[in-house]
Protein backbone atom coordinates (compact mmCIF):
# COMPACT_ATOMS: atom_id res chain seq x y z
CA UNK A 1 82.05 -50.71 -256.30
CA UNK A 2 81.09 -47.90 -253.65
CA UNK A 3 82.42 -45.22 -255.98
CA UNK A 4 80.58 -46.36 -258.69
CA UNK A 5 77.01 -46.44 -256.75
CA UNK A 6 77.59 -43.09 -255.61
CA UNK A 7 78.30 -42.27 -258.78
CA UNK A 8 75.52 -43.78 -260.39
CA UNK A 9 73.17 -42.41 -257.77
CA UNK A 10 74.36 -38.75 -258.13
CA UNK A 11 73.71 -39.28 -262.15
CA UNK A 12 70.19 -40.82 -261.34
CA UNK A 13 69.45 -37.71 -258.74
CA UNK A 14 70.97 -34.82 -261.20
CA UNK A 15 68.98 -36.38 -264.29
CA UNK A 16 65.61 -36.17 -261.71
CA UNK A 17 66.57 -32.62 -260.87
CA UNK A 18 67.04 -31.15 -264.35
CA UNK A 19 63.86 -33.32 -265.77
CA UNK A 20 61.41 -32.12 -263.01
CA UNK A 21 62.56 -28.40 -263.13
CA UNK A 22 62.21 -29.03 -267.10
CA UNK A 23 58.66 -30.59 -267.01
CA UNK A 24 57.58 -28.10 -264.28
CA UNK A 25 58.75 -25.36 -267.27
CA UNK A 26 56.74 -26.83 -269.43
CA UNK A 27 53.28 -26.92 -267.61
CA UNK A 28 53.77 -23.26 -266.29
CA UNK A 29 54.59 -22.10 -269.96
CA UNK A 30 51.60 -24.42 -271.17
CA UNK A 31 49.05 -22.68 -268.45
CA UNK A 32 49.46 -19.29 -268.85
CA UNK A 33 52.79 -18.79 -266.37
CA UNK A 34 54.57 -19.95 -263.13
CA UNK A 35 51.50 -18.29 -261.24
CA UNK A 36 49.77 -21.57 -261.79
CA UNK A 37 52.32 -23.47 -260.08
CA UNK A 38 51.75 -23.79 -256.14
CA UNK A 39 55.44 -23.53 -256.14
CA UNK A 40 58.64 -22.28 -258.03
CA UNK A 41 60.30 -24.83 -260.47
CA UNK A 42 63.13 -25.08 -258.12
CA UNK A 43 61.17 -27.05 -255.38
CA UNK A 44 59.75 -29.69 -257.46
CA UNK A 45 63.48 -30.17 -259.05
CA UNK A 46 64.49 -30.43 -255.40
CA UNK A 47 61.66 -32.68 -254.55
CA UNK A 48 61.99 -34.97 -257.38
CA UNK A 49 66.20 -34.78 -256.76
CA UNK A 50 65.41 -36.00 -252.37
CA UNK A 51 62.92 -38.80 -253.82
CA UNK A 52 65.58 -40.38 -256.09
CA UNK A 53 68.57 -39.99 -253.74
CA UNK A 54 67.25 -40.54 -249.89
CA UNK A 55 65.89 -43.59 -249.50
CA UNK A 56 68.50 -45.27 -251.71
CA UNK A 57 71.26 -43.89 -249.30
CA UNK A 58 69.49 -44.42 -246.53
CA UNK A 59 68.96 -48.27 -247.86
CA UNK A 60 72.58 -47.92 -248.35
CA UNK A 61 73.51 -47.03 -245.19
CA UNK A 62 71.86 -49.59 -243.56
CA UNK A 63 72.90 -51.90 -245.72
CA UNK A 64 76.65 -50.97 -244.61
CA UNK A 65 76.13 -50.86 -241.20
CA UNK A 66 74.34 -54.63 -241.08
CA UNK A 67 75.91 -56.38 -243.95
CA UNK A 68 79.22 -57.10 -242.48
CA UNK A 69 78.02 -59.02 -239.78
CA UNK A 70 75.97 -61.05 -241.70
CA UNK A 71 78.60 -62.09 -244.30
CA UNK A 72 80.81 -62.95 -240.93
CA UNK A 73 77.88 -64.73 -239.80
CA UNK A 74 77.58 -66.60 -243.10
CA UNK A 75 81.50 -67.21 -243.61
CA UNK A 76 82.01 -68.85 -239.91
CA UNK A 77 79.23 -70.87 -240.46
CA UNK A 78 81.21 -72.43 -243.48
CA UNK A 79 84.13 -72.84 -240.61
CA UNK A 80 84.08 -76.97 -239.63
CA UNK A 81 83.42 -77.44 -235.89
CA UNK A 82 86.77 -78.57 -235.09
CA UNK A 83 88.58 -75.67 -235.81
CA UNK A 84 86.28 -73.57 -233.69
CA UNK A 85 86.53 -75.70 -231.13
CA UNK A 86 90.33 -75.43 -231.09
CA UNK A 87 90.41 -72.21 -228.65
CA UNK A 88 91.68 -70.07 -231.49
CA UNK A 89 89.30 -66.38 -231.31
CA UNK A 90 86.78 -66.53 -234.03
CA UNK A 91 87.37 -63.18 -235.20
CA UNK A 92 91.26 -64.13 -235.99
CA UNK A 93 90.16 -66.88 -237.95
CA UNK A 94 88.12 -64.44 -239.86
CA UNK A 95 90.96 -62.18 -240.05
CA UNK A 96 92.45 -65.02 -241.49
CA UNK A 97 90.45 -65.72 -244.12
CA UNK A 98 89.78 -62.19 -245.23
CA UNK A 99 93.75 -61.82 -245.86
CA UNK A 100 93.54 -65.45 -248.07
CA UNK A 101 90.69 -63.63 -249.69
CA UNK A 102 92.37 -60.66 -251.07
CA UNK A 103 95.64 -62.28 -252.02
CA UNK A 104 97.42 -60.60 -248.91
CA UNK A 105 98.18 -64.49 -247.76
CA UNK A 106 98.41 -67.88 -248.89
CA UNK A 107 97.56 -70.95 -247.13
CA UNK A 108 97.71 -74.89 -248.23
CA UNK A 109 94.50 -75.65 -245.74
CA UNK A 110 91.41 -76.56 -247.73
CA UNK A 111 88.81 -75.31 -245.06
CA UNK A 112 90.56 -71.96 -245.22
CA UNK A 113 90.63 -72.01 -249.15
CA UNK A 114 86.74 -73.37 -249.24
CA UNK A 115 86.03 -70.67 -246.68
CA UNK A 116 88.16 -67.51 -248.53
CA UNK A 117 86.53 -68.43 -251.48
CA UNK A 118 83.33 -68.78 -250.10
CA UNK A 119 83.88 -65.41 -248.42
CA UNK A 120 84.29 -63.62 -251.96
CA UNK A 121 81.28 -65.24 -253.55
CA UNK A 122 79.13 -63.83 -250.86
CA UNK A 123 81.14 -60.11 -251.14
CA UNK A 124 80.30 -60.42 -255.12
CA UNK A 125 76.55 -61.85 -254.95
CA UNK A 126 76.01 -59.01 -251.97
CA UNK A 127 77.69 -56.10 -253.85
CA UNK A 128 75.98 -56.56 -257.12
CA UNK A 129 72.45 -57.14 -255.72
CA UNK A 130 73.37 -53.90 -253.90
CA UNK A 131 74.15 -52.12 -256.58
CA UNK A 132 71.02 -53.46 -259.10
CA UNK A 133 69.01 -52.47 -256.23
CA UNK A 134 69.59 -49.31 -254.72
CA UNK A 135 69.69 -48.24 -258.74
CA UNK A 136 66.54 -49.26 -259.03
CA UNK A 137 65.00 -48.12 -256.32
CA UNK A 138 66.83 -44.83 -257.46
CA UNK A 139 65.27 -44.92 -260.62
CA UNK A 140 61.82 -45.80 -259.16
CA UNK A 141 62.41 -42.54 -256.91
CA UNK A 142 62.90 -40.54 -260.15
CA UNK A 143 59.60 -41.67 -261.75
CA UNK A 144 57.86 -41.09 -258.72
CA UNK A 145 59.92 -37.27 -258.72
CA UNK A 146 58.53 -36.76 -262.41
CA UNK A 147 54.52 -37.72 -261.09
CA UNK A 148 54.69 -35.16 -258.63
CA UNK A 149 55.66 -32.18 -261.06
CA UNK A 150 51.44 -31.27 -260.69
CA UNK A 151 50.71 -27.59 -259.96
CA UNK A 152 48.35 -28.78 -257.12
CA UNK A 153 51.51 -30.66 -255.16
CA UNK A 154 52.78 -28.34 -252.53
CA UNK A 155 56.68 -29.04 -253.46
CA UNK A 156 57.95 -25.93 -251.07
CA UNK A 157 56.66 -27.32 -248.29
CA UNK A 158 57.08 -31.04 -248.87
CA UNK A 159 61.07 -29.80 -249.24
CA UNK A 160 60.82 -27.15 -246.32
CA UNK A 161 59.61 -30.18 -243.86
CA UNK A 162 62.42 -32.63 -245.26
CA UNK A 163 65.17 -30.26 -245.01
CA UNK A 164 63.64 -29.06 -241.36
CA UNK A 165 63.80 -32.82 -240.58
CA UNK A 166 67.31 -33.33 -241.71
CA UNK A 167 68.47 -30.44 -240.04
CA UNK A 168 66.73 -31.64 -236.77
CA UNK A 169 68.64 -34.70 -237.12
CA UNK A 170 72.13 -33.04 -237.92
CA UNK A 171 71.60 -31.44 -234.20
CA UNK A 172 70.62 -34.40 -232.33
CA UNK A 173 73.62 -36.79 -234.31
CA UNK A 174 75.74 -33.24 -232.59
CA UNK A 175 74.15 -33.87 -229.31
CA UNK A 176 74.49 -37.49 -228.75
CA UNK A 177 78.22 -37.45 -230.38
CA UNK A 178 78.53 -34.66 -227.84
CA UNK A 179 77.18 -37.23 -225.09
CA UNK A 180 78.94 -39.87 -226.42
CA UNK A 181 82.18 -38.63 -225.91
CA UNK A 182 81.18 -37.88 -222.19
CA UNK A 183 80.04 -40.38 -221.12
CA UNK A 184 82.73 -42.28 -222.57
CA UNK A 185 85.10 -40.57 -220.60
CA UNK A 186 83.45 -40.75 -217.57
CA UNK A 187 83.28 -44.42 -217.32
CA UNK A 188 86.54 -45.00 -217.97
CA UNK A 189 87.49 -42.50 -215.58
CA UNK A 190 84.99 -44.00 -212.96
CA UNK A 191 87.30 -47.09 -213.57
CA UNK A 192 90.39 -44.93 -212.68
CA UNK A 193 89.21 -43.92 -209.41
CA UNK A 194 88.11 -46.95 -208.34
CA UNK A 195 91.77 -48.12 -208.13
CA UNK A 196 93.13 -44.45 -207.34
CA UNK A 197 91.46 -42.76 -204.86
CA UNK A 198 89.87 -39.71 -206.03
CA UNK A 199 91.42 -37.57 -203.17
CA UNK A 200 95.09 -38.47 -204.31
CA UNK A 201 93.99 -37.60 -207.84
CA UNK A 202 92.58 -33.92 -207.32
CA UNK A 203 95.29 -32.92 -204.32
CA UNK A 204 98.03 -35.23 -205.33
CA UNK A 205 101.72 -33.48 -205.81
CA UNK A 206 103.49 -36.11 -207.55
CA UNK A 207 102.82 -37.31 -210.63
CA UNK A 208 104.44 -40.51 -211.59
CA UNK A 209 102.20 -42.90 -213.45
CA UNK A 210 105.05 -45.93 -213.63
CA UNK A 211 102.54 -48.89 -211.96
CA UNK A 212 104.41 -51.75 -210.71
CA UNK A 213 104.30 -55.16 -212.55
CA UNK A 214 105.68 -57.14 -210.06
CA UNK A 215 105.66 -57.32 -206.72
CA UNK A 216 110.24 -56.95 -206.42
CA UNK A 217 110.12 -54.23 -209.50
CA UNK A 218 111.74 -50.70 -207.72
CA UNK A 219 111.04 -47.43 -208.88
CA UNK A 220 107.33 -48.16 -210.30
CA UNK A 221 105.51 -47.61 -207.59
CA UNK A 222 102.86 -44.99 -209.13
CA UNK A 223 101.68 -41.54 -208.08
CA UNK A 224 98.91 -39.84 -209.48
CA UNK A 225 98.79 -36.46 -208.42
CA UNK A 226 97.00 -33.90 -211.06
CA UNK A 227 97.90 -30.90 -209.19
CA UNK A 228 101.63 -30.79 -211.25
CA UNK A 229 100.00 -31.30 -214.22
CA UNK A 230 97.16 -28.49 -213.58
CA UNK A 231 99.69 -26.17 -212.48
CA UNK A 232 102.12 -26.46 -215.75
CA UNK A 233 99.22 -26.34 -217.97
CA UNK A 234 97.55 -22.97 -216.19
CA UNK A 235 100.90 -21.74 -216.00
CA UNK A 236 102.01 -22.00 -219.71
CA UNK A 237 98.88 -20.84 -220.46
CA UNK A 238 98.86 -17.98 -218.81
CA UNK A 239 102.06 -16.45 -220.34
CA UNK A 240 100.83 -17.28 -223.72
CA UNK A 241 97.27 -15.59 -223.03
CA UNK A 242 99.73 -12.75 -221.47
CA UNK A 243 100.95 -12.13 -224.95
CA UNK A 244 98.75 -13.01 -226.93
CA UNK A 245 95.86 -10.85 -225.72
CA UNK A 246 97.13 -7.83 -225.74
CA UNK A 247 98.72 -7.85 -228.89
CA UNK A 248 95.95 -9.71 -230.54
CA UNK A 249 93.44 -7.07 -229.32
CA UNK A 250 95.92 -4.33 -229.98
CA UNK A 251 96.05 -5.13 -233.30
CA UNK A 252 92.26 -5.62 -233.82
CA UNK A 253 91.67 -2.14 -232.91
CA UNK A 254 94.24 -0.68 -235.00
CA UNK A 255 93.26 -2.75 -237.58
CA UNK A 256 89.52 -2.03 -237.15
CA UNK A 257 89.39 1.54 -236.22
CA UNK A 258 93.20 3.21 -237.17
CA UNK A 259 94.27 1.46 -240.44
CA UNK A 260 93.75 2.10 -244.32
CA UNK A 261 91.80 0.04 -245.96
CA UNK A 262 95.19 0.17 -248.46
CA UNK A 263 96.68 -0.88 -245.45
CA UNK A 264 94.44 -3.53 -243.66
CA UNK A 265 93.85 -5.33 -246.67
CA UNK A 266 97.40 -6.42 -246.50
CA UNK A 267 98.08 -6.47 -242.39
CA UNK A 268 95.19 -8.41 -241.64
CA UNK A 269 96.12 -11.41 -244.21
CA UNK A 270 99.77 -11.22 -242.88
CA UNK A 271 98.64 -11.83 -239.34
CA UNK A 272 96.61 -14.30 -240.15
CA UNK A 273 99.15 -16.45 -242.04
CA UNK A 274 100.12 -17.19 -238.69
CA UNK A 275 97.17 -19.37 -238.02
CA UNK A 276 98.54 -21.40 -241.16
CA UNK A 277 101.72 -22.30 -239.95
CA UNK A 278 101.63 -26.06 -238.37
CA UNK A 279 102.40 -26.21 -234.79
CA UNK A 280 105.61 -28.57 -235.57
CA UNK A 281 107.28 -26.04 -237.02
CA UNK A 282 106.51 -23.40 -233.93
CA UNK A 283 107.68 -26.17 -231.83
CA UNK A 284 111.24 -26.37 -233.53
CA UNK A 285 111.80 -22.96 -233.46
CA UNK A 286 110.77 -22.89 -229.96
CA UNK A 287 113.63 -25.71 -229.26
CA UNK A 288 115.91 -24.36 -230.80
CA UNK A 289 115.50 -20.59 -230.85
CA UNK A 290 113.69 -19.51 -228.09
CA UNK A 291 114.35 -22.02 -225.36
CA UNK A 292 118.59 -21.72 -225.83
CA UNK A 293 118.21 -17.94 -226.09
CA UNK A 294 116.13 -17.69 -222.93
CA UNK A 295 118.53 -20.33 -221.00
CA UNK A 296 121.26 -18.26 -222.21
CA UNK A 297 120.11 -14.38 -220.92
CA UNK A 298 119.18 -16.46 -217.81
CA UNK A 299 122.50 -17.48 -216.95
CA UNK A 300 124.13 -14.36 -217.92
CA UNK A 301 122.07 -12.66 -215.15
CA UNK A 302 123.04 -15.30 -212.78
CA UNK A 303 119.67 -17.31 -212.97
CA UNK A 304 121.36 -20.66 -212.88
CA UNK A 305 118.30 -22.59 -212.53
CA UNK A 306 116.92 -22.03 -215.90
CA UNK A 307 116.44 -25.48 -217.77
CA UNK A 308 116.88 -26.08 -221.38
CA UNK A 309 113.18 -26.38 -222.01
CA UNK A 310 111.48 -24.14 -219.78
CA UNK A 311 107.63 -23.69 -219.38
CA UNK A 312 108.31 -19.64 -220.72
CA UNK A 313 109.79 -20.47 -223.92
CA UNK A 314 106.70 -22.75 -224.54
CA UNK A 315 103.93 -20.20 -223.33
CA UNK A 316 105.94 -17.23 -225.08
CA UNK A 317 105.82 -19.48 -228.86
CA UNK A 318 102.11 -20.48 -228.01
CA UNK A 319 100.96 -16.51 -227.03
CA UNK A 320 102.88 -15.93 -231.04
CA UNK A 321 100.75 -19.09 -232.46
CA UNK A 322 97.52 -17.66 -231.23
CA UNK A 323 97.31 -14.21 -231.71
CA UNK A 324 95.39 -14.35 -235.03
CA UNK A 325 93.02 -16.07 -233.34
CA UNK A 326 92.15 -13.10 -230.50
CA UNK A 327 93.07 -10.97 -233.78
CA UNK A 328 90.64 -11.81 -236.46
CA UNK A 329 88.02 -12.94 -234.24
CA UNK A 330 88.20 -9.30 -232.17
CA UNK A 331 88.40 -7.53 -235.84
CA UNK A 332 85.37 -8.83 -236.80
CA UNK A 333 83.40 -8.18 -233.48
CA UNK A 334 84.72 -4.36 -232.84
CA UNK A 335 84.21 -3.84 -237.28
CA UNK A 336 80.74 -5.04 -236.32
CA UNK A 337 79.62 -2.56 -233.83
CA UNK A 338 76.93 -0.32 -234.96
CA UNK A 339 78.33 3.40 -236.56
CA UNK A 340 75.91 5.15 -234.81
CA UNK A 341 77.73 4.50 -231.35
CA UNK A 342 80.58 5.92 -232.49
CA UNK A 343 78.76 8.50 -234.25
CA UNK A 344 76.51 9.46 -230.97
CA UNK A 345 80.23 9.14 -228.91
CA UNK A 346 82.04 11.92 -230.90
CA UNK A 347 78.86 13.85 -231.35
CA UNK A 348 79.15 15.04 -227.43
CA UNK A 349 82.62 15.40 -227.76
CA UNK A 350 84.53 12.25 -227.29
CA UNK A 351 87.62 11.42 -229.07
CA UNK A 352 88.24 8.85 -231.00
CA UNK A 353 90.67 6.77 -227.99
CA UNK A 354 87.66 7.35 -225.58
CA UNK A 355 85.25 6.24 -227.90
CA UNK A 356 87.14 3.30 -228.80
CA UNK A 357 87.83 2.85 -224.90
CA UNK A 358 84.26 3.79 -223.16
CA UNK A 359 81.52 2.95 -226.27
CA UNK A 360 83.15 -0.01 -228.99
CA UNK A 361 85.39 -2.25 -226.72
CA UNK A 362 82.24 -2.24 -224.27
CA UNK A 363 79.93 -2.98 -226.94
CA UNK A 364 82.06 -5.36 -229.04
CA UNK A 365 83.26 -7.29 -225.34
CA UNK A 366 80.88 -10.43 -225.67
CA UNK A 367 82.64 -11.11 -229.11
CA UNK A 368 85.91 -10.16 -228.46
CA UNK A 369 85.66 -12.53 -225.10
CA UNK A 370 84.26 -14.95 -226.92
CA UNK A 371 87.70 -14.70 -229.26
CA UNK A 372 90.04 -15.00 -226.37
CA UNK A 373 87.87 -18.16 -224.83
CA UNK A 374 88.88 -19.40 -228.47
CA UNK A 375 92.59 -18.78 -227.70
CA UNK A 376 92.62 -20.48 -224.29
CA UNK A 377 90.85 -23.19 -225.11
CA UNK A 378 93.86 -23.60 -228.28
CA UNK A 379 96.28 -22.99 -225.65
CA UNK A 380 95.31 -25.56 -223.20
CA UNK A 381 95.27 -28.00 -226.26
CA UNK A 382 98.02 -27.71 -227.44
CA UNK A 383 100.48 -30.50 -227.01
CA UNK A 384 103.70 -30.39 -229.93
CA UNK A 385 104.96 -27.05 -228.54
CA UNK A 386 104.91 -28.61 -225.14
CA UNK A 387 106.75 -31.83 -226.04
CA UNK A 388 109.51 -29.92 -228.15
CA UNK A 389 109.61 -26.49 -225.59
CA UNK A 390 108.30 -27.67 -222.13
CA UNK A 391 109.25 -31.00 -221.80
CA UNK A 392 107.75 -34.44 -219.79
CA UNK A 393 108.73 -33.66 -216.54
CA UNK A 394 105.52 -33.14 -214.48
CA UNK A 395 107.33 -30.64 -212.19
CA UNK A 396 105.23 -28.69 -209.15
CA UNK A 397 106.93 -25.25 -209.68
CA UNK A 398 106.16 -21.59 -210.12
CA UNK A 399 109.64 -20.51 -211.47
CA UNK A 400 108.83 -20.54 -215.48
CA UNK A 401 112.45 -21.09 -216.34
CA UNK A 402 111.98 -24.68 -215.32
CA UNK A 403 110.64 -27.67 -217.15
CA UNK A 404 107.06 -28.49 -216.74
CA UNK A 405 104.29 -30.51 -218.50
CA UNK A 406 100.73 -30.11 -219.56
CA UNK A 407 97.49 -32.24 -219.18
CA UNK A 408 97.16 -32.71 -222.72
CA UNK A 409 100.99 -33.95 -223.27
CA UNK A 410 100.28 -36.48 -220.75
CA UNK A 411 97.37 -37.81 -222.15
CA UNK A 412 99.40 -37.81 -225.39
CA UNK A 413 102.17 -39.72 -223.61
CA UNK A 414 99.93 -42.53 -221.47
CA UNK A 415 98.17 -43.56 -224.76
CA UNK A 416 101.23 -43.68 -226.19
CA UNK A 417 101.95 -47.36 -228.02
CA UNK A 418 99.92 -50.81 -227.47
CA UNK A 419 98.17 -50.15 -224.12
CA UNK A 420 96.24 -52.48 -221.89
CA UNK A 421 92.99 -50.33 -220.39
CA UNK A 422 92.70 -52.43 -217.55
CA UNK A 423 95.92 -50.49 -215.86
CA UNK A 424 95.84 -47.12 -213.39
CA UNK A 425 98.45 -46.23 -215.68
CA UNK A 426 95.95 -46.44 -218.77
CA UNK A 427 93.12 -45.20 -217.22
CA UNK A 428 94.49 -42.21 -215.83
CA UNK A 429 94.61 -40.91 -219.52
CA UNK A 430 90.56 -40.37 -219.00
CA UNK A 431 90.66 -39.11 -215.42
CA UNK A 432 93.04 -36.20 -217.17
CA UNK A 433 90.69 -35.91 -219.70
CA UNK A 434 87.22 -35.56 -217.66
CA UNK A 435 89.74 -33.31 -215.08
CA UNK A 436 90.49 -31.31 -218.95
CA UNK A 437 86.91 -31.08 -219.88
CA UNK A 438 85.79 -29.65 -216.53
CA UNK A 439 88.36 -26.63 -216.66
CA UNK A 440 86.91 -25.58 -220.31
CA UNK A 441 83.32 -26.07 -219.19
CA UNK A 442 84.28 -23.84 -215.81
CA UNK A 443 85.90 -21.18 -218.12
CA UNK A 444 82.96 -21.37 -220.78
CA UNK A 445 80.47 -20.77 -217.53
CA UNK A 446 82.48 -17.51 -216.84
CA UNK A 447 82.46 -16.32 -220.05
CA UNK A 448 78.78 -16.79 -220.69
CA UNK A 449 78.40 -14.67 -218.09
CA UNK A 450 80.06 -12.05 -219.14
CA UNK A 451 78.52 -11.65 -222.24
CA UNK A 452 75.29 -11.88 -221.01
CA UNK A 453 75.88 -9.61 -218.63
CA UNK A 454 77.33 -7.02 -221.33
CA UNK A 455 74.95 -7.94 -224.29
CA UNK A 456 71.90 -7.57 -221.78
CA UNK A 457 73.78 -3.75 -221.07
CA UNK A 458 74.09 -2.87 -225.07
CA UNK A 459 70.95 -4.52 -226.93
């Protein structure tokens, strides 16, 4: 039934475009050309188009976000007093009926049969007065569309404030989703420390999230020290920023200021088909390939302490993941920089290394940090190479050879199954998550400040 509305209202909304720019056609050819019009065809099509589609979505929308409840309102009602009074959770018994309703169960209870059946009748009135409606309305929207195709209506503007609105309201929906999702996280975390002291989170060296749920149980005592966790994730981090900026910027330049264009046009598509491949698949060949192979060279050079998944195989398969992204995004900013800095550069003299060196990276540095904030905010994310190369253990260690584990594998991990959020255990989950979120905001704050301090220098 939703398909065909939208459906139906798309029709309704093309037919008002094509008929208003048609009509508007018309009374421009019929008074001596589109000079008469206050506005261009296009406008009052668009106008006419918003007027028949808007407020029946809107109307739609609402209707969606409201109708449930009262249908659950209405069903329940229909629910005899004795079975609510039983102790069983209202919205179960809904459940219940819902699944009698759509076939998925069967029951030999009247009240659950008079109630399911009740529960469609109500689905099928609502839907079809929905549907008769919002069409109409629709179709009253086109009429309306058609009336306003006068050379004296300012269409341009009418559709210049509408889209200005809806784009107003695209930013603040970003904003408060933005908000949302912080404040979210902070509550729950606020819950965390309440149980766990803050101080043991932050400067914590163990961490061990196994709470206790009995008083006798032995080896669940719980430790919730972030400082392992912090420490894997900068340090796997690190090695993959350690090869992937270099070569990622390497590339760019050759690629921007060296290559063909016979040549680039089939490098830069290459590279970039590493962005494509799913992180799964980096992961097995890290566990397999790259993890064995490094435990192996270890050993043969009488580092006996490498582990079979080792914080360097991760960070070396994670700087490989993300180099298109320091790549492409550093292409684009150096390609960008204006010719006539190059042009001024070898003018006095300059080759084209110390131009590239002392005038373009300079000038193209807000962009290209910009790129590698990109790539360390993808590395600290990233959670499947970690699992498959890294492994769980949260170990407090600077020897890369050894397993370690990340924030965001954590996270993964304590979330992991049906989960009570009344638990440390639980909770701690957000508390890594606000911790997360204050590490990229702290790196964003340094980068910002580097390109202002460089795009200040060159503008």
């Amino acid at each position: 039934m939703n398909s065909l509305l939208m459906l139906s209202l798309l029709c309704i909304s093309s037919l008002a475009y094509f008929l208003a720019k048609s009509r508007t056609v018309q009374i421009a050819n019929s008074n001596g050309g589109l000079r008469y019009l206050h506005s261009r065809p296009s406008y009052y099509a668009t106008l006419a188009a918003i007027i028949s589609a808007i407020p029946a979505l809107l109307i739609f929308a609402i209707w969606s976000l409201f109708y449930p409840y009262i249908v659950e309102t209405m069903v329940m009602a229909r629910v005899p007093n004795g079975i609510l009074s039983s102790g069983t959770d209202p919205s179960l018994l809904y459940s219940q009926i819902k699944h009698v309703a759509s076939g998925i169960t069967a029951t030999d209870q009247d009240w659950l049969n008079d109630a399911s059946y009740y529960y469609r009748s109500v689905i099928f009135t609502g839907n079809n007065i929905r549907f008769a409606s919002l069409v109409a309305l629709s179709l009253i929207g086109l009429v309306i569309g058609l009336k306003l195709v006068q050379p004296k209506v300012k269409a341009r503007l009418h559709v210049e404030k509408m889209m200005r609105f809806f784009l107003v309201v695209c930013s603040v929906i970003a904003i408060l989703t933005t908000l949302g999702i912080v404040l979210s996280v902070l509550f729950e975390a606020v819950r965390f420390f309440n149980i766990i002291p803050i101080t043991d989170f932050l400067f914590g060296l163990e961490w061990s999230p196994q709470v206790a749920l009995r008083e006798d149980q032995q080896g669940a005592s719980g430790a919730f020290g972030f400082i392992p966790l912090l420490t894997g994730t900068l340090m796997i981090s690190t090695i993959a920023m350690l090869i992937a900026a270099p070569v990622g910027l390497l590339s760019a330049i050759y690629l921007a200021e060296y290559a063909s264009t016979k040549v680039r046009n089939i490098v830069k598509p290459v590279l970039e088909i590493l962005a494509g491949i799913p992180t799964v698949v980096y992961g097995f060949f890290a566990a397999l390939v790259v993890a064995p192979l490094i435990r192996e060279t270890a050993h043969s050079v009488g580092l006996t302490s490498a582990s079979s998944e080792s914080a360097l195989a991760a960070g070396l398969i994670m700087g490989i993941m993300i180099i298109p992204f320091v790549s492409s995004l550093s292409d684009d900013v150096i390609t960008a920089v204006p010719q006539s800095l190059r042009d001024g550069s070898l003018s006095l003299g300059a080759t084209d290394s110390e131009t590239i060196k002392n005038v373009v990276l300079p000038a193209a540095l807000p962009g290209v940090v910009g790129g590698l904030l990109l790539a360390v905010s993808r590395a600290i994310g990233e959670t499947m190479i970690v699992v498959m190369a890294a492994g769980l253990s949260a170990n407090l260690t600077a020897n890369p050879l050894e397993s370690v584990t990340t924030i965001t594998v954590q996270i993964v991990t304590l979330l992991v199954g049906d989960q009570e959020f009344d638990s440390p255990k639980t909770l701690a989950a957000f508390a890594l998550g606000l911790s997360l979120f204050v590490v990229t905001l702290f790196l964003n704050f340094i980068a910002l400040r580097i390109v202002k301090k460089y795009r200040e220098q060159y503008d």
